[in-house]
Protein backbone atom coordinates (compact mmCIF):
# COMPACT_ATOMS: atom_id res chain seq x y z
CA UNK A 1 -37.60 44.38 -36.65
CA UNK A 2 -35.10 47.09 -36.52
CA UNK A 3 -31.12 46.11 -35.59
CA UNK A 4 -28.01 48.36 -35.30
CA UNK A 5 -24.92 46.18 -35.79
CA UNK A 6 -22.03 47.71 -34.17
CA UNK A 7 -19.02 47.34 -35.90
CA UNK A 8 -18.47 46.02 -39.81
CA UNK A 9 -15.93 43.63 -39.80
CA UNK A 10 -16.19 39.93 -40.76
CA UNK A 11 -19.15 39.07 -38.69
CA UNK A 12 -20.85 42.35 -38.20
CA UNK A 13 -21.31 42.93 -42.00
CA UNK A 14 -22.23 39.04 -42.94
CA UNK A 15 -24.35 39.18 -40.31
CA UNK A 16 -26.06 42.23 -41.22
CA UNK A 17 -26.62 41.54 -44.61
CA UNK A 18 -28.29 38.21 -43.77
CA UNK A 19 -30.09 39.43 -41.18
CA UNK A 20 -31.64 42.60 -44.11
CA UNK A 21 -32.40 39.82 -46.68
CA UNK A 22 -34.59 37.92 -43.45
CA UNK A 23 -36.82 41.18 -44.34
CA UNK A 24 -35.34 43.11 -40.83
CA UNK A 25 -34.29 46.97 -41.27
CA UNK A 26 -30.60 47.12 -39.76
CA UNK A 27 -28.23 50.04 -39.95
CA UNK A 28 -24.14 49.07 -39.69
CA UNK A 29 -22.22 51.09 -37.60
CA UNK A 30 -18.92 51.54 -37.93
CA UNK A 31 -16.04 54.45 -36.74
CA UNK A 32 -13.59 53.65 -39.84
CA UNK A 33 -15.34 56.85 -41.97
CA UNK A 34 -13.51 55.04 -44.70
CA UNK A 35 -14.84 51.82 -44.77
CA UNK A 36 -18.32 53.27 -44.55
CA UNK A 37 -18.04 55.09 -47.37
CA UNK A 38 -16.48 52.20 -49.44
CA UNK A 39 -19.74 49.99 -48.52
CA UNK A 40 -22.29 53.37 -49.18
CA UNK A 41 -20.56 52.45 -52.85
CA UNK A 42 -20.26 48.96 -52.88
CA UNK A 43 -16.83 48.42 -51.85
CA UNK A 44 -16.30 45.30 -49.32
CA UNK A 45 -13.93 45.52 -46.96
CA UNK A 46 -13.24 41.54 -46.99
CA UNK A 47 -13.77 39.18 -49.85
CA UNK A 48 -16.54 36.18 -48.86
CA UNK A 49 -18.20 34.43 -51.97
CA UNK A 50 -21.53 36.05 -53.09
CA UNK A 51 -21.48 38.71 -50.11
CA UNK A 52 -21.34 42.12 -52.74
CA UNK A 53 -24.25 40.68 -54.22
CA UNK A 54 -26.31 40.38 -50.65
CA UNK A 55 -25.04 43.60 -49.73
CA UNK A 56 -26.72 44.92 -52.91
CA UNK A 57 -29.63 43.72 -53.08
CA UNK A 58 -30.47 44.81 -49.43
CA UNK A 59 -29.02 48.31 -50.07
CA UNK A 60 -31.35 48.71 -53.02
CA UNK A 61 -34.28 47.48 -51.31
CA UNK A 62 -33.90 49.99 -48.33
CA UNK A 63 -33.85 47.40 -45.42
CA UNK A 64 -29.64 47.62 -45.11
CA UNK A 65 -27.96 50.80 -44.46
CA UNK A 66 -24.27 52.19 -43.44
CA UNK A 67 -23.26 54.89 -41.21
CA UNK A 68 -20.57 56.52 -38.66
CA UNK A 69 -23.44 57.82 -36.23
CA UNK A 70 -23.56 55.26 -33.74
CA UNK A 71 -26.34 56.85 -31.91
CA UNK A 72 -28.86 57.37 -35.23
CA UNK A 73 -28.43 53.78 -35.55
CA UNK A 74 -29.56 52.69 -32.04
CA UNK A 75 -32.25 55.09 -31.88
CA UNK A 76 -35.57 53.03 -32.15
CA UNK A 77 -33.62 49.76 -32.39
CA UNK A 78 -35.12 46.14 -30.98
CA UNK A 79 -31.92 44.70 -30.84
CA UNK A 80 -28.05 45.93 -31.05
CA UNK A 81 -25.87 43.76 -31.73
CA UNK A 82 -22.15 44.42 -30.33
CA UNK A 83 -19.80 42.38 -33.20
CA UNK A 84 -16.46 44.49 -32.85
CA UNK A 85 -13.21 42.78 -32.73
CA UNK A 86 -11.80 40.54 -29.75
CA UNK A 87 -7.69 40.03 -30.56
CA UNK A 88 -5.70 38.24 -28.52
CA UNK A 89 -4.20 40.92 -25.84
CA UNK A 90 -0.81 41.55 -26.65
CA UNK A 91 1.70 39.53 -23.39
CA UNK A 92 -0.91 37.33 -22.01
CA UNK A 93 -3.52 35.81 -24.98
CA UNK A 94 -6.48 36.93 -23.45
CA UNK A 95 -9.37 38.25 -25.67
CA UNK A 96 -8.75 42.50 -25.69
CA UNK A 97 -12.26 43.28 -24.84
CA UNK A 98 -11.78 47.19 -24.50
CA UNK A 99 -13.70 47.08 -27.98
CA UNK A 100 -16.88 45.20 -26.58
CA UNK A 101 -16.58 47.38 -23.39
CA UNK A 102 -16.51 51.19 -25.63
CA UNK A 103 -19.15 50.00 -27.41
CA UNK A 104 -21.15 48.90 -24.80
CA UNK A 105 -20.52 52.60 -23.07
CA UNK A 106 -21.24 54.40 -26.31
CA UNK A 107 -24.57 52.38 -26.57
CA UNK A 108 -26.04 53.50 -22.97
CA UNK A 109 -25.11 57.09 -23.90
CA UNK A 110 -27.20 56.79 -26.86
CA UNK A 111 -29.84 55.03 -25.84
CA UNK A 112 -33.22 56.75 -25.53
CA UNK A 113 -35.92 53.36 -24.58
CA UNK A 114 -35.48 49.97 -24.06
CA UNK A 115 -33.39 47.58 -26.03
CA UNK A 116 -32.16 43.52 -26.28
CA UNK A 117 -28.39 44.10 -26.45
CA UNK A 118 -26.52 41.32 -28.08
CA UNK A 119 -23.06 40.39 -28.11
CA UNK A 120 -21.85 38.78 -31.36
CA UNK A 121 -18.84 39.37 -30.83
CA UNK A 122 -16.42 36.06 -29.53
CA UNK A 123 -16.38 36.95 -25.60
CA UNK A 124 -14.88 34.86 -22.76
CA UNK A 125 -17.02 34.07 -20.14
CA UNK A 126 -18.46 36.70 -17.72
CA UNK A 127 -17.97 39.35 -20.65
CA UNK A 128 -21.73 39.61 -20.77
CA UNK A 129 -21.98 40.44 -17.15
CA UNK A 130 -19.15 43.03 -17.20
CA UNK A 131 -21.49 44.46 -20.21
CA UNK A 132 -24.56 44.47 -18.42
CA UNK A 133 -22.69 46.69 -15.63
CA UNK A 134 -21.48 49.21 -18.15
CA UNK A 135 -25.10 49.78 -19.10
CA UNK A 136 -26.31 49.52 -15.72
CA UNK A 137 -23.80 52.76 -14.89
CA UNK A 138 -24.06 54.48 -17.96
CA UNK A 139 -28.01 54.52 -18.45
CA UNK A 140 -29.90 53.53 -14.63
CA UNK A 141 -33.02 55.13 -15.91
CA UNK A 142 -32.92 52.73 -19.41
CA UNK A 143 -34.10 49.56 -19.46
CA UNK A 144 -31.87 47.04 -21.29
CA UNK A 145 -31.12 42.95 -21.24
CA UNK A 146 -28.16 41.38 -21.97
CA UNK A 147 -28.01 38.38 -24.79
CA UNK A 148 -24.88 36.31 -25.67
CA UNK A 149 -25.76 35.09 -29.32
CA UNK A 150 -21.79 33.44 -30.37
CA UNK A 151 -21.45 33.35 -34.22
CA UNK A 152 -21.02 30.09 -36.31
CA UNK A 153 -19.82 31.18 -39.46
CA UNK A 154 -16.84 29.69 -41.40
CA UNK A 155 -14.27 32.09 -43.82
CA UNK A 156 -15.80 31.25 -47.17
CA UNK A 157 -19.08 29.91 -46.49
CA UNK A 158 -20.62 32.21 -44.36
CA UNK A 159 -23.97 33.32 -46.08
CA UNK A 160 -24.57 29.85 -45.78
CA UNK A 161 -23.74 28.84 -42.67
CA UNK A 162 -25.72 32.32 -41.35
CA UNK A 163 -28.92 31.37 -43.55
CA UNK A 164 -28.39 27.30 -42.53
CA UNK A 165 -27.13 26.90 -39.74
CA UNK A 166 -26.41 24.01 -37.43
CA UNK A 167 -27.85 25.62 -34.44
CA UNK A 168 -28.36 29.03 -33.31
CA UNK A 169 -27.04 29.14 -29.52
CA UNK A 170 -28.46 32.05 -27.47
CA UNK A 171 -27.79 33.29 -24.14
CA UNK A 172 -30.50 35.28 -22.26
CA UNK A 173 -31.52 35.24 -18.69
CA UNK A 174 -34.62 36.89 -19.02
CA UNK A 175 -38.01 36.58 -20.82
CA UNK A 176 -38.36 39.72 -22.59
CA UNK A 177 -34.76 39.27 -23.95
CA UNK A 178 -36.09 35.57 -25.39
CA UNK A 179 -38.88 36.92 -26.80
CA UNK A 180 -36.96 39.36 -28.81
CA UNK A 181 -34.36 36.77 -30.10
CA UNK A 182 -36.95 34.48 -31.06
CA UNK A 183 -38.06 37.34 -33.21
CA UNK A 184 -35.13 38.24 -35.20
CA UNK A 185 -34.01 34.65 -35.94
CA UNK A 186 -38.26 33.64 -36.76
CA UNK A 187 -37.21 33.63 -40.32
CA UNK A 188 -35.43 30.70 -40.22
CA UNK A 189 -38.39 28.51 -38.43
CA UNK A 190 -39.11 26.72 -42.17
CA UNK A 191 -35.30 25.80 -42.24
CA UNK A 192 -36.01 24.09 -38.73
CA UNK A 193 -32.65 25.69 -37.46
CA UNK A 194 -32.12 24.24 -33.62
CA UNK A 195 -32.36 27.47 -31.48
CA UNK A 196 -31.09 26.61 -27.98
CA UNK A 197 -31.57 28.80 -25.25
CA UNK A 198 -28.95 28.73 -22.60
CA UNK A 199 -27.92 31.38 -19.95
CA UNK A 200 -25.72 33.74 -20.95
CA UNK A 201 -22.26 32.21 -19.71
CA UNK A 202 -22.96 29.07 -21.11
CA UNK A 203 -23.51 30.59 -24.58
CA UNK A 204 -20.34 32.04 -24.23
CA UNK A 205 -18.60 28.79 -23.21
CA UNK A 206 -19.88 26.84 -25.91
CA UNK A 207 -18.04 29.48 -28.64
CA UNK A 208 -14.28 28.34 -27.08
CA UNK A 209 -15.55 24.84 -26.56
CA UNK A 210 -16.73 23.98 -30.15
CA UNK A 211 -13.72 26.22 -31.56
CA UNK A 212 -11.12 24.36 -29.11
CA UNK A 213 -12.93 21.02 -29.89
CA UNK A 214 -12.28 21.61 -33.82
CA UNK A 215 -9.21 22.77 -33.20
CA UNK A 216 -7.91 19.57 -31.44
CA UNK A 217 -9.66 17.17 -33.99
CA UNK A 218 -6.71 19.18 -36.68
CA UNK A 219 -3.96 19.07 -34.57
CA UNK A 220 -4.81 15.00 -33.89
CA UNK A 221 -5.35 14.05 -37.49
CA UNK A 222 -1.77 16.62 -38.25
CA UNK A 223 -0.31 14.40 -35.36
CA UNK A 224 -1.26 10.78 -37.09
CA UNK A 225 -0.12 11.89 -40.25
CA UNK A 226 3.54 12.68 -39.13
CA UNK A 227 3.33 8.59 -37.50
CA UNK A 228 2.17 7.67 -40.79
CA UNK A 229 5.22 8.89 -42.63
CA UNK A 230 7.14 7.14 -40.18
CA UNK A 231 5.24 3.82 -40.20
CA UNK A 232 4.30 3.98 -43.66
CA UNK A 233 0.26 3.79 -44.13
CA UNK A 234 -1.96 6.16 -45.40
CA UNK A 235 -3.33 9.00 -43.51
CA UNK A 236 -6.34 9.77 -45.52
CA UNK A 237 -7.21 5.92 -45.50
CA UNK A 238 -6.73 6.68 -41.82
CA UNK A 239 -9.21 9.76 -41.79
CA UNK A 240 -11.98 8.03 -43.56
CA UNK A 241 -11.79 5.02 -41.62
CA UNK A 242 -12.05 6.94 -38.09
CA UNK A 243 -14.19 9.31 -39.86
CA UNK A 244 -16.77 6.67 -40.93
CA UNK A 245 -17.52 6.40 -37.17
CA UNK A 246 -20.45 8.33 -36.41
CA UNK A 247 -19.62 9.63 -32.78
CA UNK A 248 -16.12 10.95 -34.69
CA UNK A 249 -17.36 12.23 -38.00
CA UNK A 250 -14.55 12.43 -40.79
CA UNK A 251 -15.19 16.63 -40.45
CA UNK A 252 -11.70 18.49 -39.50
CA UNK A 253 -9.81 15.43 -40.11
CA UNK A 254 -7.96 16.46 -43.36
CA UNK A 255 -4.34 16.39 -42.71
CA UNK A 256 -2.79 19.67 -43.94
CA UNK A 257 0.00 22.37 -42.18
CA UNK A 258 -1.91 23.61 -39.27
CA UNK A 259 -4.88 26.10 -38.55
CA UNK A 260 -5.11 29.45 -38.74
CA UNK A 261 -7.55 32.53 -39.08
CA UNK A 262 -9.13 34.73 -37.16
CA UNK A 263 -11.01 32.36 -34.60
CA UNK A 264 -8.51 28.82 -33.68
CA UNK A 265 -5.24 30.61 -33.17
CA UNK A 266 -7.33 33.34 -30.62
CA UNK A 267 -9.81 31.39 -29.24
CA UNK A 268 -7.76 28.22 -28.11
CA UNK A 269 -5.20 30.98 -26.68
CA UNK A 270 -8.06 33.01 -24.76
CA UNK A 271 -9.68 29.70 -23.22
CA UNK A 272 -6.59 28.43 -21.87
CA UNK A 273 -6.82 31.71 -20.20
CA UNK A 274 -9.78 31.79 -18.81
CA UNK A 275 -9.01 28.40 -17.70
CA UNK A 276 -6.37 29.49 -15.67
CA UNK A 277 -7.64 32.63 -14.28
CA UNK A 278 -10.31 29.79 -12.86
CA UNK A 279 -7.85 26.79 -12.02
CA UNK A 280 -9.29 24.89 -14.22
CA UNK A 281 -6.09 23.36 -16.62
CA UNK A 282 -6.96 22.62 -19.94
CA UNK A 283 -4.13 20.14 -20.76
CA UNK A 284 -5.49 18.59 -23.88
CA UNK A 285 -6.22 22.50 -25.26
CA UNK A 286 -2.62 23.47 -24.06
CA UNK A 287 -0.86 20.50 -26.27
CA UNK A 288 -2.98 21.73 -29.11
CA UNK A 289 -2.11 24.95 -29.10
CA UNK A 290 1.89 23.96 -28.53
CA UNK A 291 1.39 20.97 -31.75
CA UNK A 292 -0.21 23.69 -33.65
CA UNK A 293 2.59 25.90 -33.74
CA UNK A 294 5.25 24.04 -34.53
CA UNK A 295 3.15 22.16 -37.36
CA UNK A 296 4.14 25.11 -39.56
CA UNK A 297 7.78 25.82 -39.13
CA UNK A 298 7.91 21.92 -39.22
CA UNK A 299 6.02 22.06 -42.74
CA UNK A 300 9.05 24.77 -43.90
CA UNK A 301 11.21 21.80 -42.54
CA UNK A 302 9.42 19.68 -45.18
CA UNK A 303 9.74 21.67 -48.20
CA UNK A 304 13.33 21.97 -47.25
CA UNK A 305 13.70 18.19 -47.04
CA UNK A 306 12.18 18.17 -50.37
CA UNK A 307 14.76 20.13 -52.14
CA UNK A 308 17.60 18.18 -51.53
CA UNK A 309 20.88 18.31 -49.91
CA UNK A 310 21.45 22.33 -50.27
CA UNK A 311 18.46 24.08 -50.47
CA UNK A 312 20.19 27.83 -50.08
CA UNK A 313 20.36 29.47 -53.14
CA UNK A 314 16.75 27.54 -54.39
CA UNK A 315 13.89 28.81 -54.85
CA UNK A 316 10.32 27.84 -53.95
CA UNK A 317 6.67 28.62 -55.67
CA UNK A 318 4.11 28.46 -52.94
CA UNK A 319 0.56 28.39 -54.54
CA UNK A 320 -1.90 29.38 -51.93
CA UNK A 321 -1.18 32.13 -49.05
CA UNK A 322 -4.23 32.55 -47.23
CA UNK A 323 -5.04 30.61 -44.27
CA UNK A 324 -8.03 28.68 -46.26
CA UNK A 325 -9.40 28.79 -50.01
CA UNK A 326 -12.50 31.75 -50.22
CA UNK A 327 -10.97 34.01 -48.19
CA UNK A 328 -8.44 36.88 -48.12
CA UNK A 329 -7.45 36.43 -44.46
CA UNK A 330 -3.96 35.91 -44.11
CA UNK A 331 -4.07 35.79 -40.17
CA UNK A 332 -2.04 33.37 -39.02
CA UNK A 333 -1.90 31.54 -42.03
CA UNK A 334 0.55 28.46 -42.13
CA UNK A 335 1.99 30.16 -45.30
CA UNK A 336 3.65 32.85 -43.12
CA UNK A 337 5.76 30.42 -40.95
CA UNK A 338 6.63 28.31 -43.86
CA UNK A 339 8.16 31.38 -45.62
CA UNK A 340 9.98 32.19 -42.79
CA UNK A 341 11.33 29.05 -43.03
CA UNK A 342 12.28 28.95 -46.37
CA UNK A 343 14.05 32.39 -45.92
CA UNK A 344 16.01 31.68 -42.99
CA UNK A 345 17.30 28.36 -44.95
CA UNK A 346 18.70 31.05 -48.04
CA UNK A 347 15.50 29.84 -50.14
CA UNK A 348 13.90 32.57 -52.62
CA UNK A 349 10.42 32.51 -52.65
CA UNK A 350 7.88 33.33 -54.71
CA UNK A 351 3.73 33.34 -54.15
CA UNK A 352 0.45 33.07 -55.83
CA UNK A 353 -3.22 33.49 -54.53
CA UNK A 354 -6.67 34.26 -55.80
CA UNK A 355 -7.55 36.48 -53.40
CA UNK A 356 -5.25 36.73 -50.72
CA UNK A 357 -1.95 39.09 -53.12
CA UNK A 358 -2.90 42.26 -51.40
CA UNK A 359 -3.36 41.05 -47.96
CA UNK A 360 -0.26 38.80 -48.30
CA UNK A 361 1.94 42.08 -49.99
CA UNK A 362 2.99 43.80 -46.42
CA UNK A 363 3.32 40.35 -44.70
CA UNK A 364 5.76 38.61 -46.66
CA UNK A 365 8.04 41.76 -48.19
CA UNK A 366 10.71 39.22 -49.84
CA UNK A 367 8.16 37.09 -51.58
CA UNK A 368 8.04 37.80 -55.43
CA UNK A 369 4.11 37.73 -56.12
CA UNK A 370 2.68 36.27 -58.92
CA UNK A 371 -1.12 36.78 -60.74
CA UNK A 372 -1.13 33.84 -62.39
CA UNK A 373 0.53 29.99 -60.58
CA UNK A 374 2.16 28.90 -63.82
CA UNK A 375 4.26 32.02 -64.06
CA UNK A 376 5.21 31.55 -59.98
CA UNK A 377 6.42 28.19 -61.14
CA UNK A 378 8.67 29.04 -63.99
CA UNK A 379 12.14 27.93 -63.23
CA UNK A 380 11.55 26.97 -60.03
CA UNK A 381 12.98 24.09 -57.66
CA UNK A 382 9.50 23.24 -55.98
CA UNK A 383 6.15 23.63 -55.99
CA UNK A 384 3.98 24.24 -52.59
CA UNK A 385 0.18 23.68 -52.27
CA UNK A 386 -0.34 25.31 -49.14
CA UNK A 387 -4.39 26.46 -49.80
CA UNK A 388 -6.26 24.59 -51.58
CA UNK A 389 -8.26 26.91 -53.29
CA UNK A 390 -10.50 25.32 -56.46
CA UNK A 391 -8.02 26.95 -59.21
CA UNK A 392 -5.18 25.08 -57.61
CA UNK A 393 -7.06 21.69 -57.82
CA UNK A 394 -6.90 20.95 -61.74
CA UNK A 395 -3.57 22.57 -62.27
CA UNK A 396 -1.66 20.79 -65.58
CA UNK A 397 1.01 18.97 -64.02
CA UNK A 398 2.78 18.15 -67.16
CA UNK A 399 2.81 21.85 -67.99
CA UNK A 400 4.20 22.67 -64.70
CA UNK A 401 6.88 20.08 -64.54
CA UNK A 402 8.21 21.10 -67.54
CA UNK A 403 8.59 25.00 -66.73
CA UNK A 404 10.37 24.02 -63.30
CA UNK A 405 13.99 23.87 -62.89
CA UNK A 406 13.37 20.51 -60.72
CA UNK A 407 10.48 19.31 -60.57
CA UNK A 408 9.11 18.68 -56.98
CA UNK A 409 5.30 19.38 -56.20
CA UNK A 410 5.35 19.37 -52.26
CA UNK A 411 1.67 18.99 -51.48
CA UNK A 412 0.82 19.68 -48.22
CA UNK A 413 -3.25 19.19 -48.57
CA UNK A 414 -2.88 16.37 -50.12
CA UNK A 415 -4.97 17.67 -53.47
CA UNK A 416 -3.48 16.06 -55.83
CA UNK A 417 -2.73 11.88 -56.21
CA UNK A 418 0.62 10.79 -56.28
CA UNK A 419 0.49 8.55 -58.85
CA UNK A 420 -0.88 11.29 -61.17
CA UNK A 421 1.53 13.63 -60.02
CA UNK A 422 4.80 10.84 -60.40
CA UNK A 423 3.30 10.23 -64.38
CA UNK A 424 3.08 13.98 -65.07
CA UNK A 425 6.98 13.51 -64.27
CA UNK A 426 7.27 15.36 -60.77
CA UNK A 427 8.18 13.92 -57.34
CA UNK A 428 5.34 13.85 -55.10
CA UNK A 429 5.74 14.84 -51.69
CA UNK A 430 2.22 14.75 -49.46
CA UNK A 431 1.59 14.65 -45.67
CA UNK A 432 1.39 11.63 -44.26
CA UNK A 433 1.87 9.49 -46.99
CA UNK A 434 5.25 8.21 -48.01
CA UNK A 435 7.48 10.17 -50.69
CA UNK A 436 7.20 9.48 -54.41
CA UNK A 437 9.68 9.98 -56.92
CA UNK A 438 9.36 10.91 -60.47
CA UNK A 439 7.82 7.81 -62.42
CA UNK A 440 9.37 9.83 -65.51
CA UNK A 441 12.13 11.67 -66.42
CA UNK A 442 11.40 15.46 -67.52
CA UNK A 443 14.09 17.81 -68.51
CA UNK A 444 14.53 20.20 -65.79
CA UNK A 445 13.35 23.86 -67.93
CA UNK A 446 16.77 25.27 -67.16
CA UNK A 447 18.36 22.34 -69.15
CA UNK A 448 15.81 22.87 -71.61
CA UNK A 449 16.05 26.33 -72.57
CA UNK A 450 20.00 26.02 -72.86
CA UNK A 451 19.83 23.25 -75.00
CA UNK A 452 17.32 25.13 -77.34
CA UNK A 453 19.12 28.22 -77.42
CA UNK A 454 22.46 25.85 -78.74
């Protein structure tokens, strides 16, 4: 089939380069000249495991293409997919749809037959039939239908969630439409990928539900693991044995700082929304979004905690910036709160990430950033996990004790077990679990160095 992708961001691109390597011709539109011409060489604009590769592969093989000329691109299509950005709307949290809507306009001006056009993009409800009017206006004499087909895909893992998925959820009201999607996603009949047909405002429903539902399963397990500080159990004992039950699932229940990203922090704001614009309260989604927030400034509490009785004048490594590990997002990551944190305590901090430096640079203009975690540790008064990317999950502890001034390892995924942490000679200082000191003395590398040098 042929597909014109509107738009080249996170889920236009990953989808388009699955969708090429299914065997389908698609052209990616974008209006950032730049960006196109970074991907015509090879450039990504994002970094996703394996996704250069794809992209590759598919270029070289002639079924994947880039341009700026959004009408060459829909010209002949089968299906356009409409998988531009939906930010929360500055004052009120609602989704900005002004994207999906000038898309949607320049796609009736260029259309020249019939076409399936599918929003990708994460809509509130009704967005679908606010596109279908645009069309209707724009192009009377086309013929075009009107698909909700939500995206699935999680930061990191999203050629395999795309090429596996769960369930494919699409939202089409009438037959020709179906037809069509049945089509494109036909490749993945031998994978026996659930394809559930809905209408379209129940497509785009179940987006905010599942997002709002994972959302609240963090923010509960974050919730138990600040009573199990206070009550002294275990919260990952806690996780498994909830998670063991098989209408919970031990998914999302990894105690940690908070969510972030491109999808919770938006979506859970732009459902509570459309909740209200429909009085229709979503209380439980309103406390989630409220828990959420403070979970991060309250993890800056933590680190302070951590540091003693004066922590101005400290400073503070924080290994992992980005909101998750295989990603370069920094949108709302918790890593941005708990600097701000630090900072407004007097605390100097520094920063490491595998990915993540660049996009972290601009963001956090006081942090000193590192390349390597060791060297973000040297002489410093604690550690942070914050991500817990695979590089951070072996790191020598005994090595990094020794190069700190004091050594603290505040780990807030809980990586890392305390009793291998208190050997290695550092205090241990996880979420929901109870503090642990040092089971060793190790001279601080401060000490150290001026004893040497005497």
């Amino acid at each position: 089939m042929n597909i014109a992708i509107i738009g080249t961001g996170y889920v236009g691109l990953v989808s388009g380069a699955c969708f090429s390597d299914f065997g389908h011709r698609v052209v990616c539109v974008d209006k950032d000249s730049a960006k196109i011409e970074a991907l015509q060489r090879g450039v990504m604009p994002i970094y996703e495991p394996g996704l250069d590769r794809l992209v590759a592969r598919n270029v070289e093989g002639g079924r994947l293409s880039f341009t700026t000329n959004l009408a060459e691109a829909v010209d002949g299509a089968d299906a356009i997919f409409i998988a531009v950005g939906t930010p929360s709307r500055r004052g009120d949290g609602h989704a900005d749809l002004s994207y999906v809507h000038s898309a949607a306009r320049e796609i009736a001006e260029s259309l020249t037959g019939p076409a399936v056009i599918v929003t990708k993009s994460t809509v509130p409800v009704g967005t679908g039939d606010e596109v279908e009017r645009i069309l209707r206006e724009a192009a009377p004499d086309v013929k075009t239908w009107v698909v909700s087909n939500p995206e699935f895909l999680r930061e990191g893992a999203a050629i395999e969630d795309f090429k596996h998925p769960d369930r494919i959820v699409v939202g089409a009201e009438q037959e020709p439409a179906v037809e069509v999607m049945r089509e494109v996603y036909r490749p993945l009949y031998l994978n026996k990928a659930p394809l559930l047909f809905t209408s379209r405002r129940t497509a785009e429903l179940i987006k905010y539900a599942a997002n709002a539902f994972l959302a609240t399963k963090i923010t509960f397990i974050n919730e138990i693991a600040d009573l199990c500080e206070a009550v002294g159990a275990d919260v990952q004992d806690v996780s498994r044995g909830i998670g063991l039950d098989g209408r919970i699932g031990s998914k999302f229940l990894h105690a940690g700082p908070g969510y972030g990203g491109s999808c919770f922090p938006k979506d859970t704001l732009a459902l509570l929304k459309t909740a209200e614009d429909h009085q229709a309260p979503l209380r439980i989604v309103e406390a989630v979004v409220q828990v959420n927030e403070t979970r991060k400034r309250a993890m800056g509490r933590k680190v302070i905690r951590a540091l003693g009785d004066e922590a101005r004048g400290k400073t503070v490594a924080l290994l992992g910036l980005t909101f998750k590990p295989n990603t370069d997002d920094m949108r709302d990551a918790p890593s941005l709160r708990i600097v701000q944190a630090l900072e407004d305590a007097g605390v100097t901090v520094r920063g490491y990430d595998p990915e993540g430096t660049e996009q972290a640079r601009p963001l956090m203009p006081n942090v000193e950033l590192h390349t390597d975690p060791y060297a973000a540790a040297r002489g410093a008064d604690a550690v942070v996990l914050v991500t817990e990317w695979d590089v951070l999950r072996a790191l020598d502890l005994k090595r990094l004790a020794a190069s700190m001034a004091t050594p603290v390892l505040v780990d807030l995924r809980n990586v890392y077990p305390p009793e291998d942490v208190k050997a290695a000679g550092l205090a241990w200082h996880g979420v929901g679990k109870p503090a642990q000191p040092a089971a060793v003395p190790v001279e601080p590398a401060t000490r150290a160095l001026e004893t040497s040098a005497s």
